[in-house]
C-alpha atoms as a PDB file:
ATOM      1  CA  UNK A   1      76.077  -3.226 -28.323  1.00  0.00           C
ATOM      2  CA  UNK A   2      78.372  -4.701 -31.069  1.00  0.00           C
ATOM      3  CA  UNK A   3      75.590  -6.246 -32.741  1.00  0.00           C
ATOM      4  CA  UNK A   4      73.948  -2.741 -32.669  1.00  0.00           C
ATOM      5  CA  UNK A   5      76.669  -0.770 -34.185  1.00  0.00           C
ATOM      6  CA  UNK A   6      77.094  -3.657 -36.936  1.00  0.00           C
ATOM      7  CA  UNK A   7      73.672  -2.861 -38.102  1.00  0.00           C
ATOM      8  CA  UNK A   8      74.095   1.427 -38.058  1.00  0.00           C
ATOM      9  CA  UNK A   9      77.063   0.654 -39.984  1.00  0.00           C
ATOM     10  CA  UNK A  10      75.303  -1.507 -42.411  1.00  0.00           C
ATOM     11  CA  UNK A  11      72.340   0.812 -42.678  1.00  0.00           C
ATOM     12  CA  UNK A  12      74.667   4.137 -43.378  1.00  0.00           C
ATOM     13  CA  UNK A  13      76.791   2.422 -46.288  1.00  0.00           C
ATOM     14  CA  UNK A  14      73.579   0.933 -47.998  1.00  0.00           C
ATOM     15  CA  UNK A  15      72.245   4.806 -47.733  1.00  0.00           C
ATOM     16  CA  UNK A  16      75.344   6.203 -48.977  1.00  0.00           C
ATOM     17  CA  UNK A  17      75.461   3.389 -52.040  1.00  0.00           C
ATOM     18  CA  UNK A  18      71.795   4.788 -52.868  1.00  0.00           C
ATOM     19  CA  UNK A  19      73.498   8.094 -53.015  1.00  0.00           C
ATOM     20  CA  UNK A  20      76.137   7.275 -54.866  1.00  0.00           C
ATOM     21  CA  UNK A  21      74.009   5.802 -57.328  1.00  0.00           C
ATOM     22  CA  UNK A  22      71.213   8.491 -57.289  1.00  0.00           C
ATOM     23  CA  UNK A  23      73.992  10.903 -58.188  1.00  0.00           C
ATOM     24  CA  UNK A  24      75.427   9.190 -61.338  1.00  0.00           C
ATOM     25  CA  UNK A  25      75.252  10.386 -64.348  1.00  0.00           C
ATOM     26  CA  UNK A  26      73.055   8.186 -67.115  1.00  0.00           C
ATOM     27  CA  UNK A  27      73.842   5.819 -68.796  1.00  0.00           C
ATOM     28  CA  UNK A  28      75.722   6.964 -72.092  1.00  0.00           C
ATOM     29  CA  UNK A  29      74.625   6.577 -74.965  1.00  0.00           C
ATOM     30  CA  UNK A  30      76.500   4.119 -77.655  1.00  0.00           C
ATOM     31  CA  UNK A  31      76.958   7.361 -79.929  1.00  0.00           C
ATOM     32  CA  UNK A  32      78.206   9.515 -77.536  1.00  0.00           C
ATOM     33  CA  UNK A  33      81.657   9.140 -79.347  1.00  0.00           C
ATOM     34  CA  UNK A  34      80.446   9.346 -83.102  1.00  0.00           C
ATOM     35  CA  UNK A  35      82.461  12.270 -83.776  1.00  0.00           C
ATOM     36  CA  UNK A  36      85.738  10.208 -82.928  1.00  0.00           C
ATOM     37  CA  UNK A  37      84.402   7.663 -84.708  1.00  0.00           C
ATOM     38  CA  UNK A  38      83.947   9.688 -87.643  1.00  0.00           C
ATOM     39  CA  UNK A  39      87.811  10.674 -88.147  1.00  0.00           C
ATOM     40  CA  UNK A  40      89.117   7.050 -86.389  1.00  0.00           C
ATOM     41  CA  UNK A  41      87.122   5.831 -89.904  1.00  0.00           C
ATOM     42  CA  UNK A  42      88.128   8.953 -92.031  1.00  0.00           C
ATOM     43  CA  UNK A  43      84.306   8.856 -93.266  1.00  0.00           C
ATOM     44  CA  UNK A  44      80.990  10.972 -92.363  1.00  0.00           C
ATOM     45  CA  UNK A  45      77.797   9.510 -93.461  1.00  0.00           C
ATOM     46  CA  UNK A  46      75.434  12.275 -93.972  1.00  0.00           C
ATOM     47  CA  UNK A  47      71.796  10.943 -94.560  1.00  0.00           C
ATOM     48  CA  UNK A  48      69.315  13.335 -97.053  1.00  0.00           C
ATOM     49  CA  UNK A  49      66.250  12.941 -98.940  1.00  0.00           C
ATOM     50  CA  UNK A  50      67.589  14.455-102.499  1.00  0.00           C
ATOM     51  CA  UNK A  51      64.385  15.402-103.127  1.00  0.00           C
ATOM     52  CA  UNK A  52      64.121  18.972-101.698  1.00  0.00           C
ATOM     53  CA  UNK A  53      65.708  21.024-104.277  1.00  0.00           C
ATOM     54  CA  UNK A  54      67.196  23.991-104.133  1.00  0.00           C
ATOM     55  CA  UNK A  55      68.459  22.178-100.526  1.00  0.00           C
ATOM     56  CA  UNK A  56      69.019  18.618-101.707  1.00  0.00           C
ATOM     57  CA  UNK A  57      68.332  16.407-104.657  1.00  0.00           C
ATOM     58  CA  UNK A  58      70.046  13.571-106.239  1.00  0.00           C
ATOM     59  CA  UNK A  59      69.176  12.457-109.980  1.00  0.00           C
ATOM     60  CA  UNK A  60      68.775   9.183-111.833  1.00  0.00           C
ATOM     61  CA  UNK A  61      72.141   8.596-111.773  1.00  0.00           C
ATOM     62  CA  UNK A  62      73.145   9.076-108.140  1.00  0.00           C
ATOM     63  CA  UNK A  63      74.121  12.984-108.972  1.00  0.00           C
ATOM     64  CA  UNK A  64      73.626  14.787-105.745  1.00  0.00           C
ATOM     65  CA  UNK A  65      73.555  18.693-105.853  1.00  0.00           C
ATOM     66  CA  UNK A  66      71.711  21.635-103.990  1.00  0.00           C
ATOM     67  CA  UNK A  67      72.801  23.951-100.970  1.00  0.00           C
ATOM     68  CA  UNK A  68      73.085  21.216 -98.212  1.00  0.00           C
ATOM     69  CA  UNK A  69      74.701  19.064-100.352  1.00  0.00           C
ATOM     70  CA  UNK A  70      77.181  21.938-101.077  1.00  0.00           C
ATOM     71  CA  UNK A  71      77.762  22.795 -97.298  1.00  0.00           C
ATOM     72  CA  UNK A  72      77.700  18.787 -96.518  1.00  0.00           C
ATOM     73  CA  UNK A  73      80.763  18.811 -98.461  1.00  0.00           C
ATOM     74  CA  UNK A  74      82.366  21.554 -96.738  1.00  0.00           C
ATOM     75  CA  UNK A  75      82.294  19.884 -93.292  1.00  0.00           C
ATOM     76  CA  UNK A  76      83.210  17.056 -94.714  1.00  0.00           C
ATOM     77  CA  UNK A  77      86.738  18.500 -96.043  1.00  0.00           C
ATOM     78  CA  UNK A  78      87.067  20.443 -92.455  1.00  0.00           C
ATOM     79  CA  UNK A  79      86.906  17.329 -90.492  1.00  0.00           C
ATOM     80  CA  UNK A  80      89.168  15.956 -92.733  1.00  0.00           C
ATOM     81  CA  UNK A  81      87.162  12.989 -93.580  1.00  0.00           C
ATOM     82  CA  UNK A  82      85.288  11.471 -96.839  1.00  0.00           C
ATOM     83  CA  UNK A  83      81.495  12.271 -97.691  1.00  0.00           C
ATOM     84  CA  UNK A  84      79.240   9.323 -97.440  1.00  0.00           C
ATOM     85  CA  UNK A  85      75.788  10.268 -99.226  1.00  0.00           C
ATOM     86  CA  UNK A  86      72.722   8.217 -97.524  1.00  0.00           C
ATOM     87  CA  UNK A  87      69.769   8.635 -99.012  1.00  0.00           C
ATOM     88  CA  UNK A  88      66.831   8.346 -96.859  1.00  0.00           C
ATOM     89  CA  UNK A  89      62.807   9.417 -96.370  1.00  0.00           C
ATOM     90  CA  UNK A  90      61.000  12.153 -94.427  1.00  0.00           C
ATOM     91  CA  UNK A  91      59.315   9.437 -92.621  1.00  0.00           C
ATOM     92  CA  UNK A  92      62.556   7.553 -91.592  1.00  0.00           C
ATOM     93  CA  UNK A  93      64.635  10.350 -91.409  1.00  0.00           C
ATOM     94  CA  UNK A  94      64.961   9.940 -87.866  1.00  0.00           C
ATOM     95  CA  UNK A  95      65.587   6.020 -87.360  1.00  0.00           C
ATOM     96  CA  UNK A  96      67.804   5.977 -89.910  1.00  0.00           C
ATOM     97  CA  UNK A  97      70.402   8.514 -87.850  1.00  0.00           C
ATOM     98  CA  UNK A  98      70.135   4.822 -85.111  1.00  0.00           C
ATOM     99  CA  UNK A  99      72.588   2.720 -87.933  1.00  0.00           C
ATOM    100  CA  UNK A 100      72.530   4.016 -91.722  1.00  0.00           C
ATOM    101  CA  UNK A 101      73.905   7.644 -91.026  1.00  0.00           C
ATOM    102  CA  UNK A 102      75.943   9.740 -88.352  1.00  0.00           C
ATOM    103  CA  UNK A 103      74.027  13.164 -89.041  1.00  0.00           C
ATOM    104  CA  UNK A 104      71.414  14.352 -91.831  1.00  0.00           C
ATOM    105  CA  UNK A 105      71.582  17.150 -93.791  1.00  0.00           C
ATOM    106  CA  UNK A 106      69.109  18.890 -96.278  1.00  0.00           C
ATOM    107  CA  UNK A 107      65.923  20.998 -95.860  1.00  0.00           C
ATOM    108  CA  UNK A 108      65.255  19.600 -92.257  1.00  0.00           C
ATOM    109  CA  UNK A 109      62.718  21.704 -90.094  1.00  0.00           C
ATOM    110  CA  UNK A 110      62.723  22.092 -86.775  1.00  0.00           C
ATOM    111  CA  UNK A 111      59.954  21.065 -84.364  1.00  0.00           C
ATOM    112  CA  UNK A 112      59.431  20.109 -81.077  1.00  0.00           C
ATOM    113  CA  UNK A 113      58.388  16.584 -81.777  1.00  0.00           C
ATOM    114  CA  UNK A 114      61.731  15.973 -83.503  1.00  0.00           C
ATOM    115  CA  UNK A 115      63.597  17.579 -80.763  1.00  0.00           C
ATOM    116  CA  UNK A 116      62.465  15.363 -78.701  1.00  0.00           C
ATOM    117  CA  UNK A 117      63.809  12.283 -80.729  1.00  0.00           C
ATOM    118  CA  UNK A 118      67.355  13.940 -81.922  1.00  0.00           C
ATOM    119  CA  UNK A 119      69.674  16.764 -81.733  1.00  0.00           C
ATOM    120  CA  UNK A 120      68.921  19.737 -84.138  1.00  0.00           C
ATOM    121  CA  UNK A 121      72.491  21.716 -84.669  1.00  0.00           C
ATOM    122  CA  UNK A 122      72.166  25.780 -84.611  1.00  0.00           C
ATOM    123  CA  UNK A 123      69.695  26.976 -87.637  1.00  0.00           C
ATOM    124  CA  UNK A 124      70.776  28.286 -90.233  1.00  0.00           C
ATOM    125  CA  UNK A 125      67.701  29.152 -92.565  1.00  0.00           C
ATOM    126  CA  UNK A 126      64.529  30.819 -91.545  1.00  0.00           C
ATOM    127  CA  UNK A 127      61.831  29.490 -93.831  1.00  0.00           C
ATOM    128  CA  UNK A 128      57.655  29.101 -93.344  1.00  0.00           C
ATOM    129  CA  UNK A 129      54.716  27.504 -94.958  1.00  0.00           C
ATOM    130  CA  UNK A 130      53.611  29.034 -97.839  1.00  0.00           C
ATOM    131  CA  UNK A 131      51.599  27.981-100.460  1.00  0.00           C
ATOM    132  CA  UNK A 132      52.015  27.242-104.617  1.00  0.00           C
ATOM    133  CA  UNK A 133      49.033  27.417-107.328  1.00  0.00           C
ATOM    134  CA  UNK A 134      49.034  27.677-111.115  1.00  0.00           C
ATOM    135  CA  UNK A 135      49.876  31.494-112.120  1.00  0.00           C
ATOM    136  CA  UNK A 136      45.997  31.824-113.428  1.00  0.00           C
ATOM    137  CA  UNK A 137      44.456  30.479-109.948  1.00  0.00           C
ATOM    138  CA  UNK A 138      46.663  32.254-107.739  1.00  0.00           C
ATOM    139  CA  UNK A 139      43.988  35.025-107.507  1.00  0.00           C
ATOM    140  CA  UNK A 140      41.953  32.502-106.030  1.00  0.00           C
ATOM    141  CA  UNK A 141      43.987  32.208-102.866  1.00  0.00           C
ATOM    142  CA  UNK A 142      44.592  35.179-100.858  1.00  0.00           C
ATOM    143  CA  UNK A 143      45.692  33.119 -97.873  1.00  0.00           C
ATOM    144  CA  UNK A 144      45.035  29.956 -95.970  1.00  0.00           C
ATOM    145  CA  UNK A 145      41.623  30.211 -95.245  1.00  0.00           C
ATOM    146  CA  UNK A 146      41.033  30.895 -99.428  1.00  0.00           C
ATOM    147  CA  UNK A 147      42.997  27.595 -99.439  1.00  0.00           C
ATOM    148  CA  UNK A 148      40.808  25.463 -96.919  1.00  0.00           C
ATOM    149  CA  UNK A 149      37.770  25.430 -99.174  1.00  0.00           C
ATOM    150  CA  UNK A 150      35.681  22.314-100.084  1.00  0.00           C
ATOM    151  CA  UNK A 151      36.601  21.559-104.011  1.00  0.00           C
ATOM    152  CA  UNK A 152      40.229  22.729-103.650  1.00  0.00           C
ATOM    153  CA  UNK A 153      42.777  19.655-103.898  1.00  0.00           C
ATOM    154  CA  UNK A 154      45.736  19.915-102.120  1.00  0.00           C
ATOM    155  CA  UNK A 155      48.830  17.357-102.535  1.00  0.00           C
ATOM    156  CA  UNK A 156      51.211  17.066-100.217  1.00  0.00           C
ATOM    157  CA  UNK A 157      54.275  14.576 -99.652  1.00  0.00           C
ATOM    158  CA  UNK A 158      53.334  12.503 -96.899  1.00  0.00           C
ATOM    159  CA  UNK A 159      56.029  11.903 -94.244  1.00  0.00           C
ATOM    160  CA  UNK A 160      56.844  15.401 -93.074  1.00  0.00           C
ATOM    161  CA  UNK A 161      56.220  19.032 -92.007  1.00  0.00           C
ATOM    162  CA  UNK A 162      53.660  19.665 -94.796  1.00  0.00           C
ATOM    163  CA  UNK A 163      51.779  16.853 -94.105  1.00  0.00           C
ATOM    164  CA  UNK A 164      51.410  18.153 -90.516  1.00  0.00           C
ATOM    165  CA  UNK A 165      50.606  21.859 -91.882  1.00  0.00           C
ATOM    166  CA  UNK A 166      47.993  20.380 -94.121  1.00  0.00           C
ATOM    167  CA  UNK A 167      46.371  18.105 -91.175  1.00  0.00           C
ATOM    168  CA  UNK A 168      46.081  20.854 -88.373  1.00  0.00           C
ATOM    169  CA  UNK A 169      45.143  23.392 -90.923  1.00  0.00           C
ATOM    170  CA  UNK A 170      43.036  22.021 -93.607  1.00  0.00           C
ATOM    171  CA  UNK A 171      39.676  20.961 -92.617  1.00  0.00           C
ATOM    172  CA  UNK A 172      37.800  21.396 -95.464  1.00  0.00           C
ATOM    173  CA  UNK A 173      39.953  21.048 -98.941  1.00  0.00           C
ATOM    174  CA  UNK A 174      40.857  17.817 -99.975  1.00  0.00           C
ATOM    175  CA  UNK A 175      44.337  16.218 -99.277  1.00  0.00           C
ATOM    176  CA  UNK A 176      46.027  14.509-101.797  1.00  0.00           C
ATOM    177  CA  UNK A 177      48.497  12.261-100.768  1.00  0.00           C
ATOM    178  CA  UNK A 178      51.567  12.012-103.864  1.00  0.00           C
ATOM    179  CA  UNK A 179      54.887  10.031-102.487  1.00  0.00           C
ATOM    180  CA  UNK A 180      57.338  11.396-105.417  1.00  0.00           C
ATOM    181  CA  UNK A 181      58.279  14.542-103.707  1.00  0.00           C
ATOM    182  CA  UNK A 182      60.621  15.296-107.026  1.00  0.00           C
ATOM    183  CA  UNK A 183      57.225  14.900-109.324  1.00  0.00           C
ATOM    184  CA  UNK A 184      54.879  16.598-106.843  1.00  0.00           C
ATOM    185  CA  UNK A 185      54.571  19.615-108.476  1.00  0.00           C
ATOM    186  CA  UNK A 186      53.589  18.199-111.887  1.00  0.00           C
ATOM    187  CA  UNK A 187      50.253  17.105-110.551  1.00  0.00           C
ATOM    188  CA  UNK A 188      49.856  20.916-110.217  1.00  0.00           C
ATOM    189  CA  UNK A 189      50.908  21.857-113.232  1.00  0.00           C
ATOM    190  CA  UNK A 190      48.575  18.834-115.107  1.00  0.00           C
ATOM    191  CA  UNK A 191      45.544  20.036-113.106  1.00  0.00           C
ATOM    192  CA  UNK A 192      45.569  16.971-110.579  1.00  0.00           C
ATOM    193  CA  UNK A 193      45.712  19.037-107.739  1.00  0.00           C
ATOM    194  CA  UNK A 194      45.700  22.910-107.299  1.00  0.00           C
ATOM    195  CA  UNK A 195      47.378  23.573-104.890  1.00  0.00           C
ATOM    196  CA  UNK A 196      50.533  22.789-102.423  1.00  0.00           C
ATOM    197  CA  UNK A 197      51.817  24.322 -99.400  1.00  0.00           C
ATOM    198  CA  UNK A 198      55.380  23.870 -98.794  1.00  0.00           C
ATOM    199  CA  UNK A 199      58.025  25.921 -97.783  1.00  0.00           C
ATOM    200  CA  UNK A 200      58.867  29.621 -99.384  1.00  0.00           C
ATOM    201  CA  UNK A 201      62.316  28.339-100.207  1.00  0.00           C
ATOM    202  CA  UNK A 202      61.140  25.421-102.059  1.00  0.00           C
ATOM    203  CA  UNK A 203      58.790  27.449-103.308  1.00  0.00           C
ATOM    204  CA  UNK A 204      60.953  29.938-104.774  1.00  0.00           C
ATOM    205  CA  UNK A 205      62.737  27.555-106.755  1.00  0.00           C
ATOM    206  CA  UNK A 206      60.203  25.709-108.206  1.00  0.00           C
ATOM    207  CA  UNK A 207      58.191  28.986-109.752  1.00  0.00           C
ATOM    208  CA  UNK A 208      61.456  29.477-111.563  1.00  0.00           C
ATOM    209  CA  UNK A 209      61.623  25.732-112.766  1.00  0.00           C
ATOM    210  CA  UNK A 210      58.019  26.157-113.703  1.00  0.00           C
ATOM    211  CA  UNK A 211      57.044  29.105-115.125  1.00  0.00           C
ATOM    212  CA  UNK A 212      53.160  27.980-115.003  1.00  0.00           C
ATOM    213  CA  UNK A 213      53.299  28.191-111.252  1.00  0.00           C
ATOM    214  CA  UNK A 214      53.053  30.996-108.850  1.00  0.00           C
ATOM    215  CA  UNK A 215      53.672  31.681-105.029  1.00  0.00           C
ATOM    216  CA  UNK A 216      50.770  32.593-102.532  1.00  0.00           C
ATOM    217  CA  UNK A 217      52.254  34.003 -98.898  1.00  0.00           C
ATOM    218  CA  UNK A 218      55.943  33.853-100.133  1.00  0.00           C
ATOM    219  CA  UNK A 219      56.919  37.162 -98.539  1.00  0.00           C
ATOM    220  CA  UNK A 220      54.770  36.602 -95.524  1.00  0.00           C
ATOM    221  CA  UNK A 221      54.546  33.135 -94.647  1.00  0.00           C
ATOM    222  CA  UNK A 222      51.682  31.309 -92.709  1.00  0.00           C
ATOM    223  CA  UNK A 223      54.128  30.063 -89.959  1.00  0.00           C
ATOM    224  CA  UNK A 224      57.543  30.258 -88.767  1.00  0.00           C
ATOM    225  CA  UNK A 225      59.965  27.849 -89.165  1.00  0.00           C
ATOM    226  CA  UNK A 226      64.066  27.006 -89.409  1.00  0.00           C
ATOM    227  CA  UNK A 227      66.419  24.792 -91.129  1.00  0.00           C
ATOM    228  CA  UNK A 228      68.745  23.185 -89.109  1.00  0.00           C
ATOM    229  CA  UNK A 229      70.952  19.645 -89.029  1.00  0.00           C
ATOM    230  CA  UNK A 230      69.957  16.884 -87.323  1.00  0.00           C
ATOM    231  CA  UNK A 231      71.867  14.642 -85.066  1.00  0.00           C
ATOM    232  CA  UNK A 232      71.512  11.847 -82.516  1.00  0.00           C
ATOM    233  CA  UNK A 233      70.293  12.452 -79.281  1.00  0.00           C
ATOM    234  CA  UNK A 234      73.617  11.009 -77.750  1.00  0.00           C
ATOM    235  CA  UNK A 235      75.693  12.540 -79.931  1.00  0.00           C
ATOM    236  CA  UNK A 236      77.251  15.947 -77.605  1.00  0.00           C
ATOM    237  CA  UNK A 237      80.374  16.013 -78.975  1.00  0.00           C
ATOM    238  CA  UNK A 238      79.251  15.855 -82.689  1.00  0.00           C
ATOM    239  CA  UNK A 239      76.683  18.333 -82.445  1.00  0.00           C
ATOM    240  CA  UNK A 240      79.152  20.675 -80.506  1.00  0.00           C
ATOM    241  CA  UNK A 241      81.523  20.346 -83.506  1.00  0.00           C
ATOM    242  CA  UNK A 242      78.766  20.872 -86.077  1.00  0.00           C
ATOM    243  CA  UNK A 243      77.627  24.164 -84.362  1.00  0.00           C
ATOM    244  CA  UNK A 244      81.113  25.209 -84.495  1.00  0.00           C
ATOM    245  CA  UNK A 245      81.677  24.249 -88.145  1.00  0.00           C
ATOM    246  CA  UNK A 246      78.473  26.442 -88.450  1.00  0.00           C
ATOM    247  CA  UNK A 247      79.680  29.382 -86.804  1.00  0.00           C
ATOM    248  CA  UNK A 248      82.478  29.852 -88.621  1.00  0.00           C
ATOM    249  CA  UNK A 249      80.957  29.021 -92.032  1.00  0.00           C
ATOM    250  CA  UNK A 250      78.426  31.803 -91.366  1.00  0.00           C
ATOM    251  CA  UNK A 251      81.094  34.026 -91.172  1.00  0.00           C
ATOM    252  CA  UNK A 252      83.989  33.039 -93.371  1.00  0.00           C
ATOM    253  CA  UNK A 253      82.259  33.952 -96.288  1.00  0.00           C
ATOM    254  CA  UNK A 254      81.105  30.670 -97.452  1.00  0.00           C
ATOM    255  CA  UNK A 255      77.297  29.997 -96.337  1.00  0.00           C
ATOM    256  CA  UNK A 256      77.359  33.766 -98.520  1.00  0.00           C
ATOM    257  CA  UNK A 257      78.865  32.130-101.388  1.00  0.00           C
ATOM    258  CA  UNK A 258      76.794  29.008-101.280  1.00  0.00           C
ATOM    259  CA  UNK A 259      73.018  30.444-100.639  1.00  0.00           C
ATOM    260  CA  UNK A 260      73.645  33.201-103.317  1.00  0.00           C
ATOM    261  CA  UNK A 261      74.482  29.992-105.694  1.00  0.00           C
ATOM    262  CA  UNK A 262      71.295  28.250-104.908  1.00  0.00           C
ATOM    263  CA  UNK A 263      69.215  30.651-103.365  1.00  0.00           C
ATOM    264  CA  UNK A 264      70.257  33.976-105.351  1.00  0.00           C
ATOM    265  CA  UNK A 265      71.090  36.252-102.107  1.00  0.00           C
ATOM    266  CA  UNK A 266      72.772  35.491 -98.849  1.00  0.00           C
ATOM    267  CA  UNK A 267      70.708  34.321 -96.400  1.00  0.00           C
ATOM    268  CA  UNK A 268      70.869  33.669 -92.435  1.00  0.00           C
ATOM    269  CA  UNK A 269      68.700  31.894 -89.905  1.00  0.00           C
END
C-alpha cells in the first residue's frame, strides 16, 4: 500500500510541475527593458533612412532634417536623454532595431508583414499610394490601370512599400529598379523613367522641389496606409512610453507646429 501511495504522489507532483510550467509566462525577451536602458545610458538611438523627405533626410554632411527628425528630437528631450541618429535601409530597417538602434523613426508604413516582425507605436499620419509623372504626361495617367501599360517605365526604390505596390499591382509596365531613393526622382525628370508611385506625402513635396513634376491620385489615393514608429517586438514598456509621448504631442500643440513646418497644414493619423 505504501509503495502505492509513493507512486500517486509521484504522479500528482509531476502533473502539477507540467502545470506549473504550462502556465508560465514566455520567455522574455532581452529588450524587454530597453526603455530603462535608454535613460540608465542617457542616450536613444533612433534608426532612419534620411532619404524620405519631407519625413527624413540627412545630407552630405551628416545634416539630418524633416518632420520625424523634428519629432525624434522632441522625445528625445522628454525622456531626458541624448539623440543618437542611425542611419539605416528600407530593406534592413527591421534587423537593424536587433543591435544598431532602440526604435526607428521616419516615413515608416504600416503593414501586416512588419507587424509581425516588430512593434508599430500609435499612427500618426494617414498617407496612400499615389503616383508622380512629368507635368506634360500626367494626362496620360488617369489612375492605376493608365499606369500598368506595356511601354510605361516605372522606378521604384527597392526595399520597401513601393516596391510591394509596384509588384502586386503592375503587371504590365516595366519596373525600374533605382537604389538612390534621394536621386529617384531625377530619372523622371531626365526621361529615364515616367513614372513613380510613392506616397501622397512624399509626393507633395517633391512637385514643389520640382516644378517639372506633377501628382496623379494625390487627393484620392490608390490605397490606404499610416505612418507610425517602429519598435522591437519585446520592447512593451518602450512602446507604451512612445504611445504616450504621442498622445500628448498630438495634443500639446506640437505635432501642429511641426507638420505645418514640413507639411504646410496640421495633420493627424
Amino acid at each position: 500500500m505504501g509503495r502505492i501511495v509513493k507512486l500517486l504522489l509521484s504522479a500528482v507532483m509531476a502533473a502539477s510541475t507540467a502545470l506549473i510550467a504550462g502556465c508560465q509566462s514566455p520567455r522574455p525577451d532581452t529588450h524587454a527593458d530597453s526603455l530603462d536602458g535608454i535613460v540608465h545610458a542617457r542616450i536613444v538611438r533612433v534608426c532612419s533612412t534620411g532619404d524620405y523627405e519631407p519625413l527624413t533626410y540627412v545630407d552630405s554632411q551628416g545634416q539630418w532634417s524633416g518632420l520625424d527628425i523634428d519629432l525624434a528630437h522632441d522625445l528625445a528631450s522628454r525622456l531626458g536623454v541624448t539623440l543618437q541618429l542611425v542611419q539605416t535601409t528600407w530593406s534592413n530597417i527591421i534587423s537593424d532595431l536587433d543591435n544598431r538602434c532602440d526604435l526607428a523613426m521616419g516615413g515608416i508604413s504600416i503593414t501586416l508583414d512588419r507587424a509581425q516582425r516588430a512593434r508599430f507605436s500609435d499612427p500618426y499620419l494617414q498617407d496612400g499610394k499615389a503616383a508622380i509623372a512629368r507635368c506634360g504626361d500626367v494626362s496620360k495617367y488617369g489612375g492605376l490601370a493608365d499606369i500598368d501599360r506595356p511601354g510605361v517605365r516605372v522606378v521604384v526604390n527597392p526595399g520597401g512599400t513601393n516596391a510591394d505596390f509596384d509588384r502586386a499591382n503592375l503587371h504590365r509596365a516595366t519596373i525600374v529598379n533605382h537604389a538612390d531613393n534621394n536621386t529617384i526622382f531625377d530619372e523622371i525628370i531626365t526621361g529615364k523613367a515616367d513614372v513613380m508611385i510613392t506616397d501622397a506625402t512624399e509626393i507633395r513635396w517633391q512637385a514643389k522641389q520640382h516644378p517639372q513634376l506633377c501628382g496623379v491620385a494625390v487627393d484620392k489615393p490608390f490605397n490606404f496606409t499610416q505612418k507610425a514608429y517602429l519598435i522591437h517586438r519585446g520592447a512593451a514598456m518602450l512602446q507604451q512610453w512612445v504611445n504616450q509621448w504621442l498622445n500628448l504631442v498630438m495634443h500639446d500643440g506640437t505635432y501642429a507646429s511641426i507638420s505645418r513646418k514640413w507639411l504646410g497644414l496640421a495633420v493627424g493619423p
